[in-house]
C-alpha atoms as a PDB file:
ATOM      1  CA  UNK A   1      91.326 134.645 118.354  1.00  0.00           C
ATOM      2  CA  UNK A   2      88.955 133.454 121.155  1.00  0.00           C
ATOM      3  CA  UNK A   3      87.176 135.334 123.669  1.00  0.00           C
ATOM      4  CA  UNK A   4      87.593 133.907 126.792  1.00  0.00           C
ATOM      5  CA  UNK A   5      86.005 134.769 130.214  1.00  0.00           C
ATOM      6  CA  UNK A   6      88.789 136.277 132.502  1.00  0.00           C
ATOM      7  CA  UNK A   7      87.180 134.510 135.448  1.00  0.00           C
ATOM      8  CA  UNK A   8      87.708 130.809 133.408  1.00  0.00           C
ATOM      9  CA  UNK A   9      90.935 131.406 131.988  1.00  0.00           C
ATOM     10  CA  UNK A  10      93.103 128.762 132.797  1.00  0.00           C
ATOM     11  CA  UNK A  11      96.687 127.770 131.218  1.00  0.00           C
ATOM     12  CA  UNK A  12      95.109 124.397 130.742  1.00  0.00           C
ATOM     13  CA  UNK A  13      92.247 126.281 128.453  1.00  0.00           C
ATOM     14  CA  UNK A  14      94.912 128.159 126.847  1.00  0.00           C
ATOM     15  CA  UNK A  15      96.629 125.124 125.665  1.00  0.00           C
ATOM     16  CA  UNK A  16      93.269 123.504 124.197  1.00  0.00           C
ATOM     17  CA  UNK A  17      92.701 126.601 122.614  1.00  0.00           C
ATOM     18  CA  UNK A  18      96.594 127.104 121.226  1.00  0.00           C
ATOM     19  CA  UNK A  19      96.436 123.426 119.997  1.00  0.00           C
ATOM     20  CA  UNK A  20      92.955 124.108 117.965  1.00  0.00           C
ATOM     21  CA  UNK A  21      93.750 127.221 116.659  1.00  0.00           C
ATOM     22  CA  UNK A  22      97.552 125.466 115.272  1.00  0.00           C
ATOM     23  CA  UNK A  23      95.043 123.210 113.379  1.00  0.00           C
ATOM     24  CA  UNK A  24      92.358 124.725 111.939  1.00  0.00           C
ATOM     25  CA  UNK A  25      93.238 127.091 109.153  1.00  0.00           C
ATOM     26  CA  UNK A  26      91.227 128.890 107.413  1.00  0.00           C
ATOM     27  CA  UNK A  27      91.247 126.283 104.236  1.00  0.00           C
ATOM     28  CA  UNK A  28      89.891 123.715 107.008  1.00  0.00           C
ATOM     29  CA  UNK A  29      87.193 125.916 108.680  1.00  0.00           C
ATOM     30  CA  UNK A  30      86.370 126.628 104.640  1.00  0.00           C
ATOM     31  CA  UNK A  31      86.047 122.879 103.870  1.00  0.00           C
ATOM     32  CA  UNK A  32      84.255 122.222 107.423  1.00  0.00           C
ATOM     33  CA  UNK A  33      81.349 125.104 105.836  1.00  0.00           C
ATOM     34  CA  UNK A  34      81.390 122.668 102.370  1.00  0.00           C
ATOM     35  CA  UNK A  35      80.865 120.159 104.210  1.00  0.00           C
ATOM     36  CA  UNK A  36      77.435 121.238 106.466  1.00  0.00           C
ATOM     37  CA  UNK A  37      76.011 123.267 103.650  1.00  0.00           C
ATOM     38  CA  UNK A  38      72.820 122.481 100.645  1.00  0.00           C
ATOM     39  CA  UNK A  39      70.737 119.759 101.195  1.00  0.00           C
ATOM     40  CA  UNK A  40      73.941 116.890 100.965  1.00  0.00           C
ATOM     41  CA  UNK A  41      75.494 118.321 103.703  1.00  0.00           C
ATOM     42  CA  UNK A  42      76.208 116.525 106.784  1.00  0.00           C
ATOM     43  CA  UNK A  43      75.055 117.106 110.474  1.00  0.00           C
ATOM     44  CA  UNK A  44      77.410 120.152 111.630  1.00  0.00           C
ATOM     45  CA  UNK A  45      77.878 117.862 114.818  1.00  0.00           C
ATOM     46  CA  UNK A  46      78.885 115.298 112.755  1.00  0.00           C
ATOM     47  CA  UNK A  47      81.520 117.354 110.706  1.00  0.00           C
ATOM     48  CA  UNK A  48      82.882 118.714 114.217  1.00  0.00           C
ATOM     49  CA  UNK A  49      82.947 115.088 115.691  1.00  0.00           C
ATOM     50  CA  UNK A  50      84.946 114.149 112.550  1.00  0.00           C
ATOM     51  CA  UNK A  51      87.256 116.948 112.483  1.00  0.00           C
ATOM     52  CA  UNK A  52      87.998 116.495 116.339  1.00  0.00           C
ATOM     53  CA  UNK A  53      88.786 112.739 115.953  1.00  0.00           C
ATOM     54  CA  UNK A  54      90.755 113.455 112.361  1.00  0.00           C
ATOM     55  CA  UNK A  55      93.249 116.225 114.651  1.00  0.00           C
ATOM     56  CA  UNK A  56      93.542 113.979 117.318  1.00  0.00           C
ATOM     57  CA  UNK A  57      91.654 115.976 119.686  1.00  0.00           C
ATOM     58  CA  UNK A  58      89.663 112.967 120.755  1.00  0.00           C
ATOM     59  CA  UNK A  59      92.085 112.621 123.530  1.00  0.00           C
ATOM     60  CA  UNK A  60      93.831 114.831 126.068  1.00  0.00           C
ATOM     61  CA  UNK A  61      95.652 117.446 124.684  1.00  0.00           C
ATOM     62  CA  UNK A  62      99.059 116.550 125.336  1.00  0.00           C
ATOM     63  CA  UNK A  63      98.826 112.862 125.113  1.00  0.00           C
ATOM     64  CA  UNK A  64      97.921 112.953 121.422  1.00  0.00           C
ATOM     65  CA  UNK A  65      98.216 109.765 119.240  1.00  0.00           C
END
């Protein structure tokens, strides 16, 4: 569950969050760790960029692809 400011609460920031939270399960957040950790990991940027794009985050929420 996130923590959210009162004063920046919005229902548009409750939707992004809603929408995240629907996708990543625990099995993904375990696989995003796998992914950053030892020396072969990748950038954690990276792995975030990748995950956002894969989800279909990388456009407005509500106008998915």
């Amino acid at each position: 569950m996130p923590l959210v400011n009162s004063q920046k609460k919005s229902d548009r920031l409750k939707d992004v969050l809603d929408a995240v939270s629907a996708k990543l399960t625990t099995s993904g957040l375990a696989h995003l760790n796998a992914a950053v950790s030892g020396n072969s990991g990748i950038d954690p940027d990276q792995a975030a960029r990748n995950w956002v794009r894969d989800n279909g985050f990388n456009h407005p929420i509500g106008q998915q692809r």
